[in-house]
Protein backbone atom coordinates (compact mmCIF):
# COMPACT_ATOMS: atom_id res chain seq x y z
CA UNK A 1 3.60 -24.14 7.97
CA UNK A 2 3.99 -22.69 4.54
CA UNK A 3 0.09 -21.44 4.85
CA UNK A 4 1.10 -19.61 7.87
CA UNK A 5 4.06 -17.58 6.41
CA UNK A 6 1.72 -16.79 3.45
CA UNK A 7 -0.69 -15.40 6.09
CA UNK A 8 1.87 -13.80 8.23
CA UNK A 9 3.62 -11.87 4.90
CA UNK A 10 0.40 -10.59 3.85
CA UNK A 11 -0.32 -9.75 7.22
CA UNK A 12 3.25 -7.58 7.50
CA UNK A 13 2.16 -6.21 3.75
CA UNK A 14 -0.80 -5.16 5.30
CA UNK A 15 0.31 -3.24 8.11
CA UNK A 16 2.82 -1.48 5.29
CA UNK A 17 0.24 -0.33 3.25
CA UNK A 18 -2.08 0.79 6.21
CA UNK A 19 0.50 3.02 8.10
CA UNK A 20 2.47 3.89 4.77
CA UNK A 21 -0.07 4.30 2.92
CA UNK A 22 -1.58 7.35 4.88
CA UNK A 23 1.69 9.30 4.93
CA UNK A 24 1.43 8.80 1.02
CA UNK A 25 -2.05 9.69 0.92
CA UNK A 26 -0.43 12.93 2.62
CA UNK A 27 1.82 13.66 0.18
CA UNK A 28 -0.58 13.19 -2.62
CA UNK A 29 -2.61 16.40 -0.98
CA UNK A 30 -0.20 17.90 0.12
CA UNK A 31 -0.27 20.71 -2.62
CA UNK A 32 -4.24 20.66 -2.24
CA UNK A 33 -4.96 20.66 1.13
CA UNK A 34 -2.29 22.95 2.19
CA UNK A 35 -1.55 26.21 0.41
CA UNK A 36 0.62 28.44 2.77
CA UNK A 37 4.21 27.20 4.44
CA UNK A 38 2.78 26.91 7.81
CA UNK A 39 0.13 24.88 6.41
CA UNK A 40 2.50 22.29 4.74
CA UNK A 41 4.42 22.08 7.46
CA UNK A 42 1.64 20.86 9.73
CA UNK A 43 1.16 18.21 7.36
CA UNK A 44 4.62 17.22 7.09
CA UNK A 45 4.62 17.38 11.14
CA UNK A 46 1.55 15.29 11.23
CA UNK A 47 3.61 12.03 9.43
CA UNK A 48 6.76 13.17 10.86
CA UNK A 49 7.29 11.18 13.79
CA UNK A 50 5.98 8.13 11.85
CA UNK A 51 6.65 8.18 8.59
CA UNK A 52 9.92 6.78 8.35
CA UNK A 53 8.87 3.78 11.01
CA UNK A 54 6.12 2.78 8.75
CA UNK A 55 8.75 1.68 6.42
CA UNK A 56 9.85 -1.01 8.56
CA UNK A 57 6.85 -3.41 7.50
CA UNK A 58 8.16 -3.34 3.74
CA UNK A 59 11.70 -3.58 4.67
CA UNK A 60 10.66 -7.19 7.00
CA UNK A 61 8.41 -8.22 4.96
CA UNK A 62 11.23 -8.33 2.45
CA UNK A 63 13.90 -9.89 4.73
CA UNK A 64 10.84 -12.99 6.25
CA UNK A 65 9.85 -13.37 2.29
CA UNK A 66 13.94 -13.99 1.64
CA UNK A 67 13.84 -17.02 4.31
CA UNK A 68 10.20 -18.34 4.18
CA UNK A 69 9.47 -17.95 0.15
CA UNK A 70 13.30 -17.87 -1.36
CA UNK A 71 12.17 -19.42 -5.06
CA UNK A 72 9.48 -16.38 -5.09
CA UNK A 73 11.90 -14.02 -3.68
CA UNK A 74 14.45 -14.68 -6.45
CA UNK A 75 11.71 -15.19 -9.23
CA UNK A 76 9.81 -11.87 -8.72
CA UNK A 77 12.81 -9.94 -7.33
CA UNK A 78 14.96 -10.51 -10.45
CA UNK A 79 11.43 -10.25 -12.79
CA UNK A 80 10.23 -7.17 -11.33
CA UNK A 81 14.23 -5.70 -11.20
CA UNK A 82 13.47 -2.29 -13.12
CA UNK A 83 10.15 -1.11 -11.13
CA UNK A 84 11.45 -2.49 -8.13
CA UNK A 85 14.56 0.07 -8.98
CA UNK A 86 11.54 2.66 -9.40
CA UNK A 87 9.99 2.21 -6.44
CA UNK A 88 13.25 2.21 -4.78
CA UNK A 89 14.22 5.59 -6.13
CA UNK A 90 10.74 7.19 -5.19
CA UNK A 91 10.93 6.17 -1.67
CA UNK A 92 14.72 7.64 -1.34
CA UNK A 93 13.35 11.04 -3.32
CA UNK A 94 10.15 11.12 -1.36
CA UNK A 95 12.03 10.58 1.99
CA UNK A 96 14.65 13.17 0.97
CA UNK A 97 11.97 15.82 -0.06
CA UNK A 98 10.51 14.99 3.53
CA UNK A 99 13.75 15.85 5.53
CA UNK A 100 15.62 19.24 3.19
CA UNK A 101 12.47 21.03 2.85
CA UNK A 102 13.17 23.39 6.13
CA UNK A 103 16.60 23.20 5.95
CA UNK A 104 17.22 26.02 3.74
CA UNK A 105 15.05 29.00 4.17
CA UNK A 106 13.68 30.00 0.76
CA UNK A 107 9.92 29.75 -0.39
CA UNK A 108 11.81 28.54 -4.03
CA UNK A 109 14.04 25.70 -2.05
CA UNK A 110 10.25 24.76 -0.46
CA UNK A 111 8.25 24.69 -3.58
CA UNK A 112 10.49 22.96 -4.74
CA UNK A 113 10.59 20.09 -2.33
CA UNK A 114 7.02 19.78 -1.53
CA UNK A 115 6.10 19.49 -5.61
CA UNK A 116 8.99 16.41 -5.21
CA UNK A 117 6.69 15.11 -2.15
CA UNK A 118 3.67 15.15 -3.73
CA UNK A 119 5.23 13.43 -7.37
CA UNK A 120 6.74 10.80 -5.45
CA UNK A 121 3.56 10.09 -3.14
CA UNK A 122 2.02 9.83 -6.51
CA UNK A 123 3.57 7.62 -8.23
CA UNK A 124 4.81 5.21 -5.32
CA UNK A 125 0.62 4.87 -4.71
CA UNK A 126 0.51 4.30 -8.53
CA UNK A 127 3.11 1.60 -8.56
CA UNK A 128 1.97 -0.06 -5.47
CA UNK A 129 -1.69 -0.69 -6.96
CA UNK A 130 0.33 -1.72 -10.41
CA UNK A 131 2.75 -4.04 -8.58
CA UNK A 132 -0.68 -5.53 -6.88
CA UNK A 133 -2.32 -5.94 -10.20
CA UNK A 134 0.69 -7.84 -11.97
CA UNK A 135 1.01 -10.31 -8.98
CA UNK A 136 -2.76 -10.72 -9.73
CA UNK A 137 -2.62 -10.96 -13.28
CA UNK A 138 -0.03 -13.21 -13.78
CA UNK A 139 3.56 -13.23 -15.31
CA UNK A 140 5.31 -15.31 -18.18
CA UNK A 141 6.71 -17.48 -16.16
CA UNK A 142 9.07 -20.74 -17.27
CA UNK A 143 9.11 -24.03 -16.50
CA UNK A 144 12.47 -22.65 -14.18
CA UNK A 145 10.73 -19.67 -12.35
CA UNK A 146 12.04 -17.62 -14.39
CA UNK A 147 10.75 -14.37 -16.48
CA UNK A 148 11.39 -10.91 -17.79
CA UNK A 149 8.40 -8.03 -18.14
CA UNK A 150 9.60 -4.81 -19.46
CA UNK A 151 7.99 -1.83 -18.83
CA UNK A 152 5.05 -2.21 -21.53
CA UNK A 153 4.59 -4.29 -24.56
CA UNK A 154 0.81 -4.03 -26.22
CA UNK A 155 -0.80 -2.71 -22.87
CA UNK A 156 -3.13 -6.05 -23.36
CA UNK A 157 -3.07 -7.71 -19.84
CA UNK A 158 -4.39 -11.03 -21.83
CA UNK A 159 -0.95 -11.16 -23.52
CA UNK A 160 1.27 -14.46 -23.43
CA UNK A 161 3.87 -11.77 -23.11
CA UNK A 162 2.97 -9.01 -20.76
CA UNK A 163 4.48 -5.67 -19.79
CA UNK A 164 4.66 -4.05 -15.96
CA UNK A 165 2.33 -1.56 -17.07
CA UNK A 166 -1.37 -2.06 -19.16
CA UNK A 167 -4.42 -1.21 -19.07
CA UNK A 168 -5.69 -3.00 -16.10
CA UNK A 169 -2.28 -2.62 -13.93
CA UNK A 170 -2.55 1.22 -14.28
CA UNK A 171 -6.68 1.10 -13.04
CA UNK A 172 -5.34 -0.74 -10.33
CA UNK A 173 -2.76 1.45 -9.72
CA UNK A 174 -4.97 4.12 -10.56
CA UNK A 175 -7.73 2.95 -7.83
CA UNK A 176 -4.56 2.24 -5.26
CA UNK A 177 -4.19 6.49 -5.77
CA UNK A 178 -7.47 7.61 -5.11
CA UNK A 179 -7.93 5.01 -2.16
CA UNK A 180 -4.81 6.43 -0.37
CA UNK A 181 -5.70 9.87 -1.59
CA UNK A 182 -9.07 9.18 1.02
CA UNK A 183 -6.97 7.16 3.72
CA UNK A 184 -4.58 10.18 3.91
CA UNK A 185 -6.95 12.74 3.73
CA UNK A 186 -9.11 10.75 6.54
CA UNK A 187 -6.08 11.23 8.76
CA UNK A 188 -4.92 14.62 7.79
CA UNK A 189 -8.45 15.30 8.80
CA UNK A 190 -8.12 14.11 11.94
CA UNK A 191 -4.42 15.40 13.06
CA UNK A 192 -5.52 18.83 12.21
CA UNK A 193 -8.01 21.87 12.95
CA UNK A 194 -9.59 24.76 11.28
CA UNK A 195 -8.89 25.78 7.88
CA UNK A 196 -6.32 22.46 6.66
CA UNK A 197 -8.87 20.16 9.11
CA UNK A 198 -11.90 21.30 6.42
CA UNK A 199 -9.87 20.97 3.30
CA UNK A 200 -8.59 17.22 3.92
CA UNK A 201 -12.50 16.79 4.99
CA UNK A 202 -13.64 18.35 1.62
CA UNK A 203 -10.68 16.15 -0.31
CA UNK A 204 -12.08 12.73 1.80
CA UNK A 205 -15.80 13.50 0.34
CA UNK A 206 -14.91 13.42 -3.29
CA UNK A 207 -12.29 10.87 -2.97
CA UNK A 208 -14.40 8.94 -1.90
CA UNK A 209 -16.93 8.31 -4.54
CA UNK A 210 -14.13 8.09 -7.06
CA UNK A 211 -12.85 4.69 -4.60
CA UNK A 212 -16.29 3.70 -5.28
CA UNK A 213 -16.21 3.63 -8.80
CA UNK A 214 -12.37 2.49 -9.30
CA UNK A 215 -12.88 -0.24 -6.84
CA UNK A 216 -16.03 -1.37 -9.13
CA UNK A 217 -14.45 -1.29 -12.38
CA UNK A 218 -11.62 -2.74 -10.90
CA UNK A 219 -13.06 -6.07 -9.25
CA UNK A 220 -14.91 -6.37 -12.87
CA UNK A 221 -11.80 -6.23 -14.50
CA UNK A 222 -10.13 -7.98 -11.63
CA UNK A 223 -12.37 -11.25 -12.55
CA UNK A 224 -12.10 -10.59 -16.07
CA UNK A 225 -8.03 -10.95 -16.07
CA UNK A 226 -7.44 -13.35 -13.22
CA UNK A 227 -10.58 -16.01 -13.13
CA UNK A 228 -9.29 -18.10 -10.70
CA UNK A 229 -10.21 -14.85 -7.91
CA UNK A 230 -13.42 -15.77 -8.18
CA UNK A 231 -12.98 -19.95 -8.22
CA UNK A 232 -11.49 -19.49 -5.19
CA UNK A 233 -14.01 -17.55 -3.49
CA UNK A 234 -16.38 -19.83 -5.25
CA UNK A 235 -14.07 -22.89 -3.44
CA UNK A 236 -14.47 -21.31 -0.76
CA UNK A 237 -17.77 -19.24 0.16
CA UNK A 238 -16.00 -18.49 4.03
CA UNK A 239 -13.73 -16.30 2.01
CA UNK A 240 -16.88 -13.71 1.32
CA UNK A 241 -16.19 -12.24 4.77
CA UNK A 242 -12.67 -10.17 3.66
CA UNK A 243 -14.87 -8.05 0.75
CA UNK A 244 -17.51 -7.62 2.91
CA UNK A 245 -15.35 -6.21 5.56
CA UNK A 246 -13.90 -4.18 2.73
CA UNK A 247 -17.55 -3.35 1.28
CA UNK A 248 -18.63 -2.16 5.28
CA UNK A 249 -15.32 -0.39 5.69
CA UNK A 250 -16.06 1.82 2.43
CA UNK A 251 -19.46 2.39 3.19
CA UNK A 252 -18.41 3.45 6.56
CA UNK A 253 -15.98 6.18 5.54
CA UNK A 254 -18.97 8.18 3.49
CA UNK A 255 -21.36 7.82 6.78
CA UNK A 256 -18.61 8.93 8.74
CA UNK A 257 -16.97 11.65 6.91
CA UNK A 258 -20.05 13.49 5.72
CA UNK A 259 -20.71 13.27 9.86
CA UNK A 260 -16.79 15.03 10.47
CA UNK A 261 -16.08 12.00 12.64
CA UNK A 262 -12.48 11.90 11.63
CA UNK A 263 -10.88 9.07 13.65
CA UNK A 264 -13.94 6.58 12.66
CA UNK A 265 -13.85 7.53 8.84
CA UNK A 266 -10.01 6.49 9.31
CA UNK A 267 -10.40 3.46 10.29
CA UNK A 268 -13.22 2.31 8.37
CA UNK A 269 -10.55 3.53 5.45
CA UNK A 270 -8.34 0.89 7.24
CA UNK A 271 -10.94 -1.80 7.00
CA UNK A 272 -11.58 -0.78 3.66
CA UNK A 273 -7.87 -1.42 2.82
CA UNK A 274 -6.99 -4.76 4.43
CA UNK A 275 -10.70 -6.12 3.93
CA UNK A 276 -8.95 -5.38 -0.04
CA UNK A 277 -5.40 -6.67 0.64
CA UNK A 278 -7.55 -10.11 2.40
CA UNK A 279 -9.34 -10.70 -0.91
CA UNK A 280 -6.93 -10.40 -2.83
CA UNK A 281 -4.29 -12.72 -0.79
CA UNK A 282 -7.16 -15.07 -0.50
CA UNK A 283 -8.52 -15.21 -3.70
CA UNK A 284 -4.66 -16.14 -5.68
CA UNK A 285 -3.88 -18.70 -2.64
CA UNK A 286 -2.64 -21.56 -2.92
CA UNK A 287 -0.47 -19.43 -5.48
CA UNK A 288 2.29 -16.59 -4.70
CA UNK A 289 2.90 -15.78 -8.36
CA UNK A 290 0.56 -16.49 -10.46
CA UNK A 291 2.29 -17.53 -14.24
CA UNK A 292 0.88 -16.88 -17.57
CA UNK A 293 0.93 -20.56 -18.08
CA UNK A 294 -0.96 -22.07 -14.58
CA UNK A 295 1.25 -24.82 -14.58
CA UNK A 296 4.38 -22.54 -13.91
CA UNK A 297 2.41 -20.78 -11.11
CA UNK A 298 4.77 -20.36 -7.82
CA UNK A 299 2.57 -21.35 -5.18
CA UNK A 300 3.04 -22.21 -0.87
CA UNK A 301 4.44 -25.50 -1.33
CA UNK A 302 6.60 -25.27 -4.28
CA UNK A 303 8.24 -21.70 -3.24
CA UNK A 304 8.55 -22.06 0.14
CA UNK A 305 11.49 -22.59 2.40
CA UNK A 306 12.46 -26.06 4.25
CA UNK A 307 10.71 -26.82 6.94
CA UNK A 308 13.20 -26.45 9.74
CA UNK A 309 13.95 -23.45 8.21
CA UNK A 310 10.35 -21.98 8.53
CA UNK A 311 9.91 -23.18 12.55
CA UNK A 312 13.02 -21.75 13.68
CA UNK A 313 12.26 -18.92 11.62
CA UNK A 314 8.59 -18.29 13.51
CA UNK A 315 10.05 -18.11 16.83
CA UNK A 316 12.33 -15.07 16.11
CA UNK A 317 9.56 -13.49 14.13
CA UNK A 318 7.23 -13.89 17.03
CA UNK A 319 9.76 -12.26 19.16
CA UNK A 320 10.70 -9.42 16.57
CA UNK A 321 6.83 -8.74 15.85
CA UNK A 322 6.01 -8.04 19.25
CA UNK A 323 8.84 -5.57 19.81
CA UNK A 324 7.81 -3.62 16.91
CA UNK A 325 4.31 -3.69 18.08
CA UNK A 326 5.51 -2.46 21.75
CA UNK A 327 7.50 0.22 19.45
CA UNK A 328 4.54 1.27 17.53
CA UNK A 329 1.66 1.51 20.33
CA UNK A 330 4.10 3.42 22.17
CA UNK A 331 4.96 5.83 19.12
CA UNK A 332 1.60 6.79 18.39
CA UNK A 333 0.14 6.89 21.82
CA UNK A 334 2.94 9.74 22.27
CA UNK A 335 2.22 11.36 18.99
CA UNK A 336 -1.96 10.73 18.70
CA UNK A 337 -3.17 14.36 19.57
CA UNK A 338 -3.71 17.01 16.73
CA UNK A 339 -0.67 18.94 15.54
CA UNK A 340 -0.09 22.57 15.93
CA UNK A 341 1.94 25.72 14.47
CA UNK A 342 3.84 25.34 17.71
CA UNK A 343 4.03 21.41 18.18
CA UNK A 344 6.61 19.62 20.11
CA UNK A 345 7.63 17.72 16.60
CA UNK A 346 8.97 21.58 15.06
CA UNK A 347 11.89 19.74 13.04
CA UNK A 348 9.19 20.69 10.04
């Protein structure tokens, strides 16, 4: 049962970084893809309608980790305390940059706002990927669960003592940018025409070679840092089939966007993204937080919940997931045509 909640939690981080992660593609080019008001706002109008909603899959992910995982919950949530703060504040000031940028009308009061959009799409993407990389890495855990990483120490991810940020979390949250740089771009390309329509198209080709490269450098280092990735995947050949979806998905967003099929590059973009997210998940299992020392590693049977707790608990989930999915098919069925100057969504 534990094996399924690890499953279903990556599945519901999945879906968060998938739908989230192209409204903060977006707002990373924002300022380059759009360059007059009416332009912006047609890319603020695109994610409108959704952007908010795509927050749910963080926010239960949280709440089914508190009940399924509670020892991982209450190690990482108390380790991780000041970027999880971060984080926290860049979703509120990238939310609130979202909602006042119309509501006064001055081109200063916009500026403004939509410099705020694109810093906090930024560096949320940034975190993200660096969040990702210390779960992979590992974390100084004691023999109680517990640890402490400040901010930085020597930047040397091989350090008994590590810091949020070196030099491998920030390629990986480096790589996180550019990929959601091309997943946003893939689907500002495809929610909008003419002029903005060929910029995001022109942003998606050369983000897309620089996700080539990052993701390289990044699996190198990725074995480098965390060896047990690849004994897992060595364990386990079966497992090849996540990074060769991811490996198809990539390739398939070059052959499609070079083509200006905009809906297929964004969804090999998706494929690219959760073949990723699979690997990953796959390649730390049986362990949820890796530790510095293995033998303080947090893994599915020692961090998980009782076992009571965890059936009960699947029956309400199965009940809440398909309401959000009715929710969702229904939200973007309603909103999946191309935006316009004179859209039905004008609250942009």
């Amino acid at each position: 049962m534990a094996t399924l909640w690890f499953i279903l939690v990556a599945f519901m981080l999945t879906m968060y970084v998938l739908l989230d992660g192209f409204d903060l593609g977006a707002g990373i080019i924002h300022l380059m893809a759009a360059r007059t008001d009416q332009e912006r706002r047609l890319i603020l109008r695109a994610i409108g309608p959704v952007w908010d909603g795509n927050e749910v899959w963080i926010i239960a992910a949280g709440g089914t980790l508190f009940f399924t995982f509670p020892v991982l919950y209450a190690s990482s949530f108390s380790g991780f305390y000041l970027p999880l703060c971060i984080v926290l504040w860049l979703l509120m000031w990238r939310g609130v940059s979202i909602e006042l940028r119309s509501r006064v009308p001055s081109p200063v009061w916009a500026s403004f706002w939509d410099g705020m959009f694109f810093l906090g799409s930024t560096l949320l993407a940034i975190f993200y990927g660096a969040a990702l990389a210390n779960v992979i890495r590992g974390v100084p855990l004691d023999e109680h669960g517990v640890f402490f990483e400040p901010l930085w120490t020597d930047f040397n991810p091989f350090s008994k003592t590590p810091g949020i940020l070196d030099w491998y979390t920030i390629l990986i949250g480096l790589m996180a940018a550019s990929t959601l740089t091309m997943h946003g771009s893939a689907y500002i390309a495809r929610k909008t025409d003419g002029v903005l329509n060929e910029r995001a198209r022109r942003i998606l080709r050369i983000s897309w070679p620089i996700t080539i490269l990052l993701t390289v450098v990044s699996t190198i280092a990725t074995f480098a840092v965390q060896p047990q990735i690849y004994a897992s995947f060595n364990a386990r050949p079966w497992g090849a089939i996540f990074p060769l979806v991811a490996f198809i998905g990539l390739l398939g967003v070059g052959h499609f966007a070079f083509r200006n099929r905009d809906l297929a590059a964004f969804f090999s973009s998706c494929a690219f993204i959760a073949g990723m997210l699979a690997s990953s998940a796959f390649g730390l299992y049986p362990d949820v937080l890796p530790a510095v020392n293995p033998a303080h590693s947090l893994t599915v049977d020692n961090a998980s919940g009782s076992p009571y707790g965890l059936t009960v608990g699947l029956v309400w989930w199965l009940i809440g997931i398909v309401l959000a999915v009715i929710y969702f098919v229904f939200t973007y069925r309603l909103f999946w045509g191309k935006v316009t100057a004179k859209g039905e969504y004008g609250g942009y």
